[in-house]
N, C-alpha and C. Protein backbone atom coordinates (compact mmCIF):
# COMPACT_ATOMS: atom_id res chain seq x y z
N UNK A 1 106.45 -21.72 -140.70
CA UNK A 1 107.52 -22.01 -139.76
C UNK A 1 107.36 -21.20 -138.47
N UNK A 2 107.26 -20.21 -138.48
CA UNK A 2 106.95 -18.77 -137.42
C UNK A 2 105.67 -19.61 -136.76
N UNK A 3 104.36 -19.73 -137.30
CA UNK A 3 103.45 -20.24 -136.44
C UNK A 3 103.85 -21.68 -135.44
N UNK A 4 104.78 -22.67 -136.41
CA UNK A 4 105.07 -23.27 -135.78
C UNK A 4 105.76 -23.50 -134.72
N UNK A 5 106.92 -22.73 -134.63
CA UNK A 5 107.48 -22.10 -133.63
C UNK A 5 106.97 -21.18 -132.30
N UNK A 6 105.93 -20.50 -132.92
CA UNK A 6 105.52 -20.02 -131.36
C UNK A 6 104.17 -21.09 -130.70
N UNK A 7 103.65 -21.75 -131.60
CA UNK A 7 102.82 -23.51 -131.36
C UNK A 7 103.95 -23.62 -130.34
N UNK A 8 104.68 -23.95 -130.73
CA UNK A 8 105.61 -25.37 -129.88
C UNK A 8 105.80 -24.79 -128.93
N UNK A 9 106.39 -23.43 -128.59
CA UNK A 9 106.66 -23.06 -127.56
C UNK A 9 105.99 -23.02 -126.22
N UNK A 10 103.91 -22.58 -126.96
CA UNK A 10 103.44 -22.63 -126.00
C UNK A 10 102.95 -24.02 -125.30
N UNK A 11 103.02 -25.03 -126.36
CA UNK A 11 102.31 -26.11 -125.86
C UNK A 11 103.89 -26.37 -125.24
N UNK A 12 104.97 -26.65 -125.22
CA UNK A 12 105.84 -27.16 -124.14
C UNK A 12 105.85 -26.63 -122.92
N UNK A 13 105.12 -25.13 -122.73
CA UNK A 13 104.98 -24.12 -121.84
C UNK A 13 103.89 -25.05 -120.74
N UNK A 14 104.37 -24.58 -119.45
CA UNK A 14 103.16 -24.97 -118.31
C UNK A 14 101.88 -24.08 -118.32
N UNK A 15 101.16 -25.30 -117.60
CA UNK A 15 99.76 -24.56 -117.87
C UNK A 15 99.66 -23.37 -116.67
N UNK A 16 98.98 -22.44 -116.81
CA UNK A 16 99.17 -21.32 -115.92
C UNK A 16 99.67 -19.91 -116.42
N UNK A 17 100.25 -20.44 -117.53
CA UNK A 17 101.58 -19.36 -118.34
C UNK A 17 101.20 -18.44 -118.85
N UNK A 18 101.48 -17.25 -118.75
CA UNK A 18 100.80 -15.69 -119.58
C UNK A 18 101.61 -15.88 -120.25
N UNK A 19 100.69 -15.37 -121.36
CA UNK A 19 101.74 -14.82 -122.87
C UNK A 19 100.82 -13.82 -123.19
N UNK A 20 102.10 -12.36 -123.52
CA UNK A 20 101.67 -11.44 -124.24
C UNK A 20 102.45 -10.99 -125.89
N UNK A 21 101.95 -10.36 -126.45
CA UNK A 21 102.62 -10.04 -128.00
C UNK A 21 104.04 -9.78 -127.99
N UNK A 22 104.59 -9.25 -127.13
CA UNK A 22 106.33 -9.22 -127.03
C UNK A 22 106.81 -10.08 -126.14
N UNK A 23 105.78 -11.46 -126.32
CA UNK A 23 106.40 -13.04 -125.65
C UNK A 23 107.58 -13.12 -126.45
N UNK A 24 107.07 -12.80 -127.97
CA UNK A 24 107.85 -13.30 -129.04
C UNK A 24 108.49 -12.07 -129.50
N UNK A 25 109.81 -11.53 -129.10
CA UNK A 25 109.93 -10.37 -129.57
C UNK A 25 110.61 -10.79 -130.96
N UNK A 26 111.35 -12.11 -131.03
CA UNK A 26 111.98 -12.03 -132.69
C UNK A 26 111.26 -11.97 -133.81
N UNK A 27 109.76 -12.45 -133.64
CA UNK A 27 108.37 -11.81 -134.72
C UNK A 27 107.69 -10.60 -134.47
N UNK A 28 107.43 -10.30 -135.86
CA UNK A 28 106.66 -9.06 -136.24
C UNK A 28 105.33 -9.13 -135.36
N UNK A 29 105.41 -8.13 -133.99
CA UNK A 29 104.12 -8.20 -133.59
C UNK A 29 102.55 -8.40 -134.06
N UNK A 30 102.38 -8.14 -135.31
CA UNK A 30 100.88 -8.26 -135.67
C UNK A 30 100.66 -9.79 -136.63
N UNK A 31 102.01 -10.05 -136.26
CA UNK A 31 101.50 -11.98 -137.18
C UNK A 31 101.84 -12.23 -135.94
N UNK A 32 102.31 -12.09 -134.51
CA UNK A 32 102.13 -12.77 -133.42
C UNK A 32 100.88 -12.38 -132.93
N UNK A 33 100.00 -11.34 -133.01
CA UNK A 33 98.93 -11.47 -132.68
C UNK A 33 97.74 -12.25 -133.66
N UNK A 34 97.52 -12.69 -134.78
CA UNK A 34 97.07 -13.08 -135.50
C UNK A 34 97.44 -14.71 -135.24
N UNK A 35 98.47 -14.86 -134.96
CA UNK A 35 99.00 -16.46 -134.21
C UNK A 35 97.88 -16.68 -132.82
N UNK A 36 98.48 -16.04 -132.25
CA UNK A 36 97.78 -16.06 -130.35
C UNK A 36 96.14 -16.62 -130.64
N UNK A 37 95.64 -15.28 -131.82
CA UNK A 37 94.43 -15.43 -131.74
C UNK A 37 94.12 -16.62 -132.55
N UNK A 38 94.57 -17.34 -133.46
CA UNK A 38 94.37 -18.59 -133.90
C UNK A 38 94.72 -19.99 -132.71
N UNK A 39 95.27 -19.29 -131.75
CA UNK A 39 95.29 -20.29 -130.93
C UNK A 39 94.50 -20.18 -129.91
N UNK A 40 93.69 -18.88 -129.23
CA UNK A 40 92.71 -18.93 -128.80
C UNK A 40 91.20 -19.65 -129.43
N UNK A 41 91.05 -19.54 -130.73
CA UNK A 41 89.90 -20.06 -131.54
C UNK A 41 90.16 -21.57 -131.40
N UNK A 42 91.80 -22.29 -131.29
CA UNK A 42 91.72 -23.52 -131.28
C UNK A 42 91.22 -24.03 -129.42
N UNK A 43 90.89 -23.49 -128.74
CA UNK A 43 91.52 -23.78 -127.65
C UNK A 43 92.68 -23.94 -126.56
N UNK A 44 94.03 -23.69 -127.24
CA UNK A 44 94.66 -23.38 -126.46
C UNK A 44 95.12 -22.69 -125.98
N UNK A 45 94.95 -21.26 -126.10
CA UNK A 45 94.92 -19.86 -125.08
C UNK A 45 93.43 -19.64 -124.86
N UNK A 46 93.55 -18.91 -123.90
CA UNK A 46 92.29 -17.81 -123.32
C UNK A 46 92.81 -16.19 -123.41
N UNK A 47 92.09 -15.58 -123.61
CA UNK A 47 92.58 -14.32 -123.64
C UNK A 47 91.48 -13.77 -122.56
N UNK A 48 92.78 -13.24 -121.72
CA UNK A 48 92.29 -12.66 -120.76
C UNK A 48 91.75 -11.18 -120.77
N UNK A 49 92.39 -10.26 -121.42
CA UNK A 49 92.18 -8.96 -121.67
C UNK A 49 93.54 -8.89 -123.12
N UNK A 50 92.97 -7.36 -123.48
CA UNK A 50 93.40 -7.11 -124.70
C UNK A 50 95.07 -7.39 -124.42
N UNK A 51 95.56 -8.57 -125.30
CA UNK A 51 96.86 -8.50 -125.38
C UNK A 51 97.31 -9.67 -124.11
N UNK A 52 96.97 -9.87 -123.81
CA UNK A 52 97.32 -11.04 -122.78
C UNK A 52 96.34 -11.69 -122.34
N UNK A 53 97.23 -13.43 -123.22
CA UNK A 53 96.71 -14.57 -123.18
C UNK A 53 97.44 -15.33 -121.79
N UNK A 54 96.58 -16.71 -121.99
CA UNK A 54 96.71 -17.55 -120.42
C UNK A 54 96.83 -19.02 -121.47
N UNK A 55 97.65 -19.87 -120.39
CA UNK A 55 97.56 -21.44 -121.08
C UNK A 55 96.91 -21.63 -119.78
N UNK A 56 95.83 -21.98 -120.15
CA UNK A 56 94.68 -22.34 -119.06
C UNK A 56 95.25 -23.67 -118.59
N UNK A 57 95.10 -24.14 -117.31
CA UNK A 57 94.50 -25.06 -116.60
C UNK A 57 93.02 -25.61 -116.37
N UNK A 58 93.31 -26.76 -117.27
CA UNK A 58 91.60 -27.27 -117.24
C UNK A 58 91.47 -28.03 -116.23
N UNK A 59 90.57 -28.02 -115.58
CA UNK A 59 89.87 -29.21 -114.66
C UNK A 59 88.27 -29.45 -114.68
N UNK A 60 87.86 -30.81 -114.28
CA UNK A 60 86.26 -30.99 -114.77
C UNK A 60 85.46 -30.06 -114.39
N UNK A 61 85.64 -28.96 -113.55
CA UNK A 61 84.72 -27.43 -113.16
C UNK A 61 85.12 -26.32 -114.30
N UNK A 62 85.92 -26.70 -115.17
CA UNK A 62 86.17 -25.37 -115.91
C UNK A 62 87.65 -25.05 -115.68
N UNK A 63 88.18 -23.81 -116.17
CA UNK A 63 89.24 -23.13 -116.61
C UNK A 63 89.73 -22.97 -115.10
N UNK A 64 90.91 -23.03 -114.60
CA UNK A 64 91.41 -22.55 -113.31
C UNK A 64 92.19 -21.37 -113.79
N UNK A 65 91.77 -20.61 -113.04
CA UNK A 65 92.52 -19.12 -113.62
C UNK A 65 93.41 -18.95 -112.47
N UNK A 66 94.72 -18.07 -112.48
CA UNK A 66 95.29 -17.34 -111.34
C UNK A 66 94.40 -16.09 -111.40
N UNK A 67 95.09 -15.69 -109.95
CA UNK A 67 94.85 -14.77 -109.02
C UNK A 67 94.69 -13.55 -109.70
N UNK A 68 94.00 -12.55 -109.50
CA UNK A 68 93.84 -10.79 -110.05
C UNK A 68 95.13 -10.88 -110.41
N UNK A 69 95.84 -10.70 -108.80
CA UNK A 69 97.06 -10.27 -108.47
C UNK A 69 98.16 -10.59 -109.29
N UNK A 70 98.34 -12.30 -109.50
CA UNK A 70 99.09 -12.57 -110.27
C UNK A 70 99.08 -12.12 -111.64
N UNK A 71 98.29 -11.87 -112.49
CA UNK A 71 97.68 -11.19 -113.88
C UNK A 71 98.28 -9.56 -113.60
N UNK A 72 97.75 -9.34 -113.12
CA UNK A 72 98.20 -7.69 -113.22
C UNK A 72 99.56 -7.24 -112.42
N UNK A 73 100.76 -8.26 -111.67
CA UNK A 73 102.10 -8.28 -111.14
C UNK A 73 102.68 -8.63 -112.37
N UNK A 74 102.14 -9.63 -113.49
CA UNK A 74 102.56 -10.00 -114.73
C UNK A 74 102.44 -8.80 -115.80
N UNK A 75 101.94 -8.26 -115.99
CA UNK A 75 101.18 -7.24 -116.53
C UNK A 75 102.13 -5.80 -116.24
N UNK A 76 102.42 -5.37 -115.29
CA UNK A 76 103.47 -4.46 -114.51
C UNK A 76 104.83 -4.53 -114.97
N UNK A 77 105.34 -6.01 -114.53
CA UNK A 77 106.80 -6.21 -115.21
C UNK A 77 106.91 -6.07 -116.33
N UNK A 78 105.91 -6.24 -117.18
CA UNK A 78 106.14 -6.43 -118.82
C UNK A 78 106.14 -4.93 -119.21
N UNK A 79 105.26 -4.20 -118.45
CA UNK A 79 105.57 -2.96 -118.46
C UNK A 79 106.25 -2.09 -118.13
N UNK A 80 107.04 -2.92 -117.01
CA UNK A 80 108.37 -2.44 -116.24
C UNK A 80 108.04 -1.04 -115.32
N UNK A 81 106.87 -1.54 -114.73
CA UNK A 81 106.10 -0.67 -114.09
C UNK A 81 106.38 -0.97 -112.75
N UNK A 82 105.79 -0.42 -111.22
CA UNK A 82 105.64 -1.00 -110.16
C UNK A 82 103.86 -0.89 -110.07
N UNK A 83 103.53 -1.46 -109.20
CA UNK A 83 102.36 -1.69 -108.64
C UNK A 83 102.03 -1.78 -107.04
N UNK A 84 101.37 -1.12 -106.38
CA UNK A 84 100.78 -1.26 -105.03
C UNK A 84 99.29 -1.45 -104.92
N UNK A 85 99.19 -2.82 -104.17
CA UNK A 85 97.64 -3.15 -104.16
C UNK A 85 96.87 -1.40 -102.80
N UNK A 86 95.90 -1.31 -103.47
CA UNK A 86 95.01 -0.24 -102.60
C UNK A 86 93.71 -0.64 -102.13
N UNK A 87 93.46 0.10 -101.23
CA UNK A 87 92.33 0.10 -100.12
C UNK A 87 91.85 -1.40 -99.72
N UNK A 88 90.85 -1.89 -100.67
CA UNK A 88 90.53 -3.08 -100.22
C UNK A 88 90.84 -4.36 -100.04
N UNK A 89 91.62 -3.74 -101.52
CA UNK A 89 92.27 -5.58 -102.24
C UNK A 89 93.83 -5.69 -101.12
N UNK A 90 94.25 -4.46 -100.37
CA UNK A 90 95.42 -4.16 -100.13
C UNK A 90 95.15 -5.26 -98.59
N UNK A 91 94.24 -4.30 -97.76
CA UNK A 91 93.36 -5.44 -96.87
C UNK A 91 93.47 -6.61 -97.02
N UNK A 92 93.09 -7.34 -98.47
CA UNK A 92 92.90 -8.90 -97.97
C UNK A 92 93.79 -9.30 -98.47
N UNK A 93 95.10 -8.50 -99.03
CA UNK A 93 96.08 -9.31 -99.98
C UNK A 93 97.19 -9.56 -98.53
N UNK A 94 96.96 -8.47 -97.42
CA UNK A 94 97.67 -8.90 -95.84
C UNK A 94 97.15 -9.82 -95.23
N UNK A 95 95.77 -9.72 -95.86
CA UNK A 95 94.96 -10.90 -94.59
C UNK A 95 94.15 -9.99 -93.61
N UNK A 96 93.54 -8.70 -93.49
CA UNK A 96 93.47 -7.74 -92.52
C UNK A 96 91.75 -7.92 -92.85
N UNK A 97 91.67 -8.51 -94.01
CA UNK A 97 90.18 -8.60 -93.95
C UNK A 97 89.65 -10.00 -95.27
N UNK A 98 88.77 -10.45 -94.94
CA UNK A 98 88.06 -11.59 -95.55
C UNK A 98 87.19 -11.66 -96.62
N UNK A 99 87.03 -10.16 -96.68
CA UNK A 99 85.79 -9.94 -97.73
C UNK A 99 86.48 -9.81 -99.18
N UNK A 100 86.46 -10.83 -99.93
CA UNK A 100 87.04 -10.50 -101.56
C UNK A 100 86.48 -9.36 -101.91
N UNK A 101 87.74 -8.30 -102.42
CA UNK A 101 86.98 -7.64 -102.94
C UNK A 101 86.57 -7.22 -105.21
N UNK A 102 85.19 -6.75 -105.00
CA UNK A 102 84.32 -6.91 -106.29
C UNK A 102 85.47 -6.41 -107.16
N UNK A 103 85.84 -5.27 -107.31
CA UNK A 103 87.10 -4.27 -107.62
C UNK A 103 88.25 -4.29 -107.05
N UNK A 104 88.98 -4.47 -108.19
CA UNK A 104 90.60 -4.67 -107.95
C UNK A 104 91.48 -3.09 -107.99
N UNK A 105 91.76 -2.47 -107.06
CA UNK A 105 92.39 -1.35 -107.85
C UNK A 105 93.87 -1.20 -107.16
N UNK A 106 94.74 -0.60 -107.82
CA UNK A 106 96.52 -0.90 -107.93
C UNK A 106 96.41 0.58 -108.38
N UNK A 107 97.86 0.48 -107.58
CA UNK A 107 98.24 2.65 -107.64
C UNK A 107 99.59 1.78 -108.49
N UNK A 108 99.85 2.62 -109.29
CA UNK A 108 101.08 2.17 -110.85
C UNK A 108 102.28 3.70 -110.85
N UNK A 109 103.10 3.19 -111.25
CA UNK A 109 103.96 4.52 -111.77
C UNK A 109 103.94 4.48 -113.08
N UNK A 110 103.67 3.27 -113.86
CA UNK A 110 103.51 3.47 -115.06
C UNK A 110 101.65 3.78 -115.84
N UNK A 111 101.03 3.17 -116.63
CA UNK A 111 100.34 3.89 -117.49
C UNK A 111 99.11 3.50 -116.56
N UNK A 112 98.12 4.63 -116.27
CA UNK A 112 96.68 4.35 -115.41
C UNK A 112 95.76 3.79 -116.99
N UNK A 113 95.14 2.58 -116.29
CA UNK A 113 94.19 2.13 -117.30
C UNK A 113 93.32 1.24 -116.66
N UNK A 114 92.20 0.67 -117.32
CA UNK A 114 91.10 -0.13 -116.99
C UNK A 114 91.36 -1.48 -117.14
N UNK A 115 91.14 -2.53 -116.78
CA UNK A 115 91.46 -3.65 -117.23
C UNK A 115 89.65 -4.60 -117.27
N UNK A 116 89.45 -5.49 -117.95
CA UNK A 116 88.45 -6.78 -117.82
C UNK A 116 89.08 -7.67 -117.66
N UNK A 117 89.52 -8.50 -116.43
CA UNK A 117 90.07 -9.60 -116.23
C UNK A 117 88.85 -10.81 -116.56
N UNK A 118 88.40 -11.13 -117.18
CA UNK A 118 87.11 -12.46 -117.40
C UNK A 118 85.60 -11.32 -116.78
N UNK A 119 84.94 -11.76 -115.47
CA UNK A 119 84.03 -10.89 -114.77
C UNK A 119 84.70 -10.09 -113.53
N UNK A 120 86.14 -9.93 -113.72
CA UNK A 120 86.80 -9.15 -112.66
C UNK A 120 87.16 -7.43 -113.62
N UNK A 121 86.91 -6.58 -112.62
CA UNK A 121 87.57 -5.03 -113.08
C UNK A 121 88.47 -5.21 -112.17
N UNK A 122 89.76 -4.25 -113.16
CA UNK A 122 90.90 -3.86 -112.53
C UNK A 122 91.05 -2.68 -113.24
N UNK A 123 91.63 -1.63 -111.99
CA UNK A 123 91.43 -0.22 -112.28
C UNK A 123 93.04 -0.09 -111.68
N UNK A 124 93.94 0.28 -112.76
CA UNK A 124 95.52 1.23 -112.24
C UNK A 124 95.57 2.47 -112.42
N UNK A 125 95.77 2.97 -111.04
CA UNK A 125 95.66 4.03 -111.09
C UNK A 125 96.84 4.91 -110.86
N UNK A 126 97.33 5.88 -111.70
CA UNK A 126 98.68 6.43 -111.33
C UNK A 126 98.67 7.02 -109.92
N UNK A 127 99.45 6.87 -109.41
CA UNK A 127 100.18 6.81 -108.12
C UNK A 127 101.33 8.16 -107.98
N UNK A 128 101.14 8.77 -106.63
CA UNK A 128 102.51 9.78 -106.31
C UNK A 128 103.08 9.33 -106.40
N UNK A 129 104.80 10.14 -106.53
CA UNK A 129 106.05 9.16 -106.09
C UNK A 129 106.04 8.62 -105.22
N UNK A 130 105.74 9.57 -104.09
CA UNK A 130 105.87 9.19 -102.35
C UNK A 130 104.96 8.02 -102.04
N UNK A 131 104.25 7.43 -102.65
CA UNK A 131 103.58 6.05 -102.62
C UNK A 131 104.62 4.37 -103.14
N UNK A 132 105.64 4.90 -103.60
CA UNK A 132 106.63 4.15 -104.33
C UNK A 132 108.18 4.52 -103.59
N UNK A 133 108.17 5.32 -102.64
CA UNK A 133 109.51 5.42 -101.82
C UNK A 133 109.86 4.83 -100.95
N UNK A 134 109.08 3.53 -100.95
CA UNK A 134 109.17 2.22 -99.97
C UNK A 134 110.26 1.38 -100.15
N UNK A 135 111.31 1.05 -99.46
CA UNK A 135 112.38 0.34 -99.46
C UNK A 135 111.22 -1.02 -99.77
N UNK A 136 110.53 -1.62 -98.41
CA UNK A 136 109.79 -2.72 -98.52
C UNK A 136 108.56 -2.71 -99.38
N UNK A 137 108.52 -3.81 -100.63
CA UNK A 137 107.14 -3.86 -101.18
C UNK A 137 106.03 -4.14 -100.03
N UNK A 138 105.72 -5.04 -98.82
CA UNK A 138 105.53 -4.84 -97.91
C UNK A 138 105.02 -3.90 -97.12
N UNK A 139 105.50 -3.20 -96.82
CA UNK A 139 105.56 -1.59 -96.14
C UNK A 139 104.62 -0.53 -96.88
N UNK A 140 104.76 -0.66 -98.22
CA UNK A 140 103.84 -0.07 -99.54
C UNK A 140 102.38 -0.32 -99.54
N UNK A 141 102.29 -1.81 -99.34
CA UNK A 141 101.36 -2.37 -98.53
C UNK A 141 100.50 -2.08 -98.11
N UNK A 142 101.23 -2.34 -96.89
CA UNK A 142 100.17 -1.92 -95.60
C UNK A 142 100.25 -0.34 -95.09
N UNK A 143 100.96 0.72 -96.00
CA UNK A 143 100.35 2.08 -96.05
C UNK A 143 98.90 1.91 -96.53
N UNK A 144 98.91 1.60 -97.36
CA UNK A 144 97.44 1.39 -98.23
C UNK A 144 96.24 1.11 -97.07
N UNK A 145 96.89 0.30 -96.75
CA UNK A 145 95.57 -1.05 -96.21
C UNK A 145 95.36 0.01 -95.04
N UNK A 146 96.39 0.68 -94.07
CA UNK A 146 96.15 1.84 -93.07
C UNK A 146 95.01 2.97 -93.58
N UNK A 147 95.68 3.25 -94.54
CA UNK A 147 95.03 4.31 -94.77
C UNK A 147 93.19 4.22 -95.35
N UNK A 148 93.02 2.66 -95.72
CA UNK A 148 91.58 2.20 -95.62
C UNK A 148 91.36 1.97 -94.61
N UNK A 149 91.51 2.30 -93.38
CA UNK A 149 91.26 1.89 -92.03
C UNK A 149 90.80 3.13 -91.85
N UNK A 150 91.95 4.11 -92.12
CA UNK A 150 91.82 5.94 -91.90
C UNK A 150 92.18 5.92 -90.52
N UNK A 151 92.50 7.37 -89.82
CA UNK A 151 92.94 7.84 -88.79
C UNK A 151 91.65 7.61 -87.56
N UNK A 152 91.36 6.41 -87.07
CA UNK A 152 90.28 6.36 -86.37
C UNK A 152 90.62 5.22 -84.74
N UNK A 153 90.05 5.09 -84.02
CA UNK A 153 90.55 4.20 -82.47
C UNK A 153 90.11 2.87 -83.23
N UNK A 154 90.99 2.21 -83.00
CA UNK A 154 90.53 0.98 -83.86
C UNK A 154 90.98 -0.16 -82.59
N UNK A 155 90.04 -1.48 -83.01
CA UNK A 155 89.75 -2.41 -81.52
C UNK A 155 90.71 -3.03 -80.97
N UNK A 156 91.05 -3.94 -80.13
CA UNK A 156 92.34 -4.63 -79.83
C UNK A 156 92.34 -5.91 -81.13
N UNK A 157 91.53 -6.40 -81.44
CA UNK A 157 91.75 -7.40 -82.55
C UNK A 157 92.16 -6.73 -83.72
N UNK A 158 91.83 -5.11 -83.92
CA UNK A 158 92.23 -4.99 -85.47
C UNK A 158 93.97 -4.68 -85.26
N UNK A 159 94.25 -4.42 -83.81
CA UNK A 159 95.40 -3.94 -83.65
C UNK A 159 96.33 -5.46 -83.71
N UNK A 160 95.72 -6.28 -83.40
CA UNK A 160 96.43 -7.55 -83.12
C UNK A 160 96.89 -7.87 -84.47
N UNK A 161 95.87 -8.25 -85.03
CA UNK A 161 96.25 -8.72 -86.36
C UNK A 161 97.03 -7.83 -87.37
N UNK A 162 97.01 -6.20 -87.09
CA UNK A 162 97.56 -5.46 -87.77
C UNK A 162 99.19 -5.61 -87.29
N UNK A 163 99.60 -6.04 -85.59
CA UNK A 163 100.66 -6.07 -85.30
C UNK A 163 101.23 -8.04 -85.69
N UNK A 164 100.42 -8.71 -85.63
CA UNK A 164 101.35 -9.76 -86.62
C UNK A 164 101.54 -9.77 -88.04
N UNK A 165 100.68 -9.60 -88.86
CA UNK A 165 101.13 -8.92 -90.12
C UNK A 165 102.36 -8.48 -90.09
N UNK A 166 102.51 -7.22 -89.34
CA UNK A 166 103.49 -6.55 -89.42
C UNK A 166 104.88 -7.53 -89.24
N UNK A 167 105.10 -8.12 -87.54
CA UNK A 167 105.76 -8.81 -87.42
C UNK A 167 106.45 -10.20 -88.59
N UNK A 168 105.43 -10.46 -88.92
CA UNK A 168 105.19 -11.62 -90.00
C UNK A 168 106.36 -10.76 -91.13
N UNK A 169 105.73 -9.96 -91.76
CA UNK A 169 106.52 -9.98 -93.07
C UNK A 169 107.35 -8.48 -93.41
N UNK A 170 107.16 -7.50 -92.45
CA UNK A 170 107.78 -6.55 -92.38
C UNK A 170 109.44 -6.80 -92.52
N UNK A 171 110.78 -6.42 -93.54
CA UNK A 171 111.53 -6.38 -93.58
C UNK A 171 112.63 -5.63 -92.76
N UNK A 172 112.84 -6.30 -91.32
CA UNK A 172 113.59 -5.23 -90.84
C UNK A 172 115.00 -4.91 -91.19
N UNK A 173 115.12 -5.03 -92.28
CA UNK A 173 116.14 -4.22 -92.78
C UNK A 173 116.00 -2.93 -93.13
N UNK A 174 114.60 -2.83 -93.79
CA UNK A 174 114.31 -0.93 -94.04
C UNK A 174 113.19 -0.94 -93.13
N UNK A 175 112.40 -1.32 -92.00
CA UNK A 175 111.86 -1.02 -91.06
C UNK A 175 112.30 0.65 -90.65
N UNK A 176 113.41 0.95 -90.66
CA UNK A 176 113.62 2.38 -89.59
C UNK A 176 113.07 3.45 -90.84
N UNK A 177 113.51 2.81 -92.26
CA UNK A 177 113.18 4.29 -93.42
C UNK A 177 112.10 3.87 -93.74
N UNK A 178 111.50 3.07 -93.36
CA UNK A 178 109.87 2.73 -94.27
C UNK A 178 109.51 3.40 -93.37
N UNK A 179 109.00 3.53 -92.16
CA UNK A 179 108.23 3.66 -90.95
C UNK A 179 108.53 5.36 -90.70
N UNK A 180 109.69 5.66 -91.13
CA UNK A 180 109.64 7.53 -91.49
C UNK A 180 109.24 8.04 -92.21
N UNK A 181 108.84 7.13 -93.39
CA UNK A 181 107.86 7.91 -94.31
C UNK A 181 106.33 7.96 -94.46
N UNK A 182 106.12 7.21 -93.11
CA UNK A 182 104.41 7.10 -93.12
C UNK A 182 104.00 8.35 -92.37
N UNK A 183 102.92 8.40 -92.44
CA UNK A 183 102.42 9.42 -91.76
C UNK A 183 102.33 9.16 -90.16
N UNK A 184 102.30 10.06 -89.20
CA UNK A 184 102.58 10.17 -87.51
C UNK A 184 101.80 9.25 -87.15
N UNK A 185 100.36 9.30 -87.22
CA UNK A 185 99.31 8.47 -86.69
C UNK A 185 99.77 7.01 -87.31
N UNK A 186 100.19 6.52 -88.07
CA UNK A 186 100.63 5.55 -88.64
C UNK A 186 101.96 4.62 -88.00
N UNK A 187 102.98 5.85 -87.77
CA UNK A 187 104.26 5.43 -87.16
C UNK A 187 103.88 5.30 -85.53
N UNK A 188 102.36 6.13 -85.06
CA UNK A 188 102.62 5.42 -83.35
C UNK A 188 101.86 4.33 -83.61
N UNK A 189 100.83 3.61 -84.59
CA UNK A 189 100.46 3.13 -84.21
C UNK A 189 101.14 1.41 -84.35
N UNK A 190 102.05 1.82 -85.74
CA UNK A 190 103.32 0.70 -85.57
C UNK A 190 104.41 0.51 -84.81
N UNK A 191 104.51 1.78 -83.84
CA UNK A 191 105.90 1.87 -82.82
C UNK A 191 104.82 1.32 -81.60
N UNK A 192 103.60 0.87 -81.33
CA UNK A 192 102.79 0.64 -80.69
C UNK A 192 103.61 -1.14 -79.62
């Protein structure tokens, strides 16, 4: 009955859908993992990394997976964690740069660990507070993505695009307390 029940659930479930072992909190975690994995062997999960499965999207090229991002923002809540994308991935998750990057790495308040997303690494790495005292998720951001830039004269295009970004999705509601907690070189170059 139990197998059947978490069956049904996932096949009524959209494709795209993470499921992890406390999907099902009214079953005994280790016959929900012993389920999952009988449904990975049938085909209908993928397991992405230890403990969290995917209801894949098939198309004639293969499996359509989501995003790093989306996997490990899923991954966070369940952990009831926060997450801030860093250095590179932080870059192209604004748009500030084009180059995907090989390594995924996220500053966490909750547990630092390794991840194998399929042929993707993801590295969380615990994080200061003062990296998480951001009114705007936003703002959290593009500290990051600054601070992969580093304190250096940077061109009129990196400034351009760094000032629509900003414009674009910056919350000016905590604009005045986000922008006091960055560092000086940071706040002239957004009071710019």
């Amino acid at each position: 009955m139990v197998i059947t029940d978490i069956r049904n659930k996932i096949l009524r479930g959209r494709c795209g859908t993470l499921y992890f072992l406390d999907s099902f909190p009214q079953f005994d975690a280790e016959y929900v993992r012993k389920v999952l994995s009988s449904l990975v062997e049938d085909g209908t999960l993928v397991r992405l990394t230890n403990g969290v499965f995917l209801k894949p999207t098939k198309t004639r090229f293969g499996i359509l997976y989501p995003e790093v991002g989306t996997i490990v923002k899923a991954i966070a809540e369940r952990d009831h964690a926060m997450i801030i994308a860093e250095g590179n991935v932080a870059l192209h998750q604004l748009g500030l740069s084009t180059q995907v990057p090989t390594k995924y790495v996220y500053l966490t308040n909750g547990s630092a660990r390794k991840l194998r997303l399929g042929n993707q690494e993801v590295q969380l790495k615990h994080g200061m507070p003062k990296n998480f005292a951001f009114y705007d998720p936003f703002m959290a951001t593009l500290h990051q993505a600054l601070k992969t830039y580093g304190n250096k004269p940077l061109n009129e295009e990196e400034k351009e695009r760094i000032r629509k970004v900003f414009h674009t999705y910056a919350n000016p509601q905590y604009i005045a307390h986000d922008i006091a907690i960055l560092p000086v070189w940071m706040q002239k170059l957004l009071k710019e």
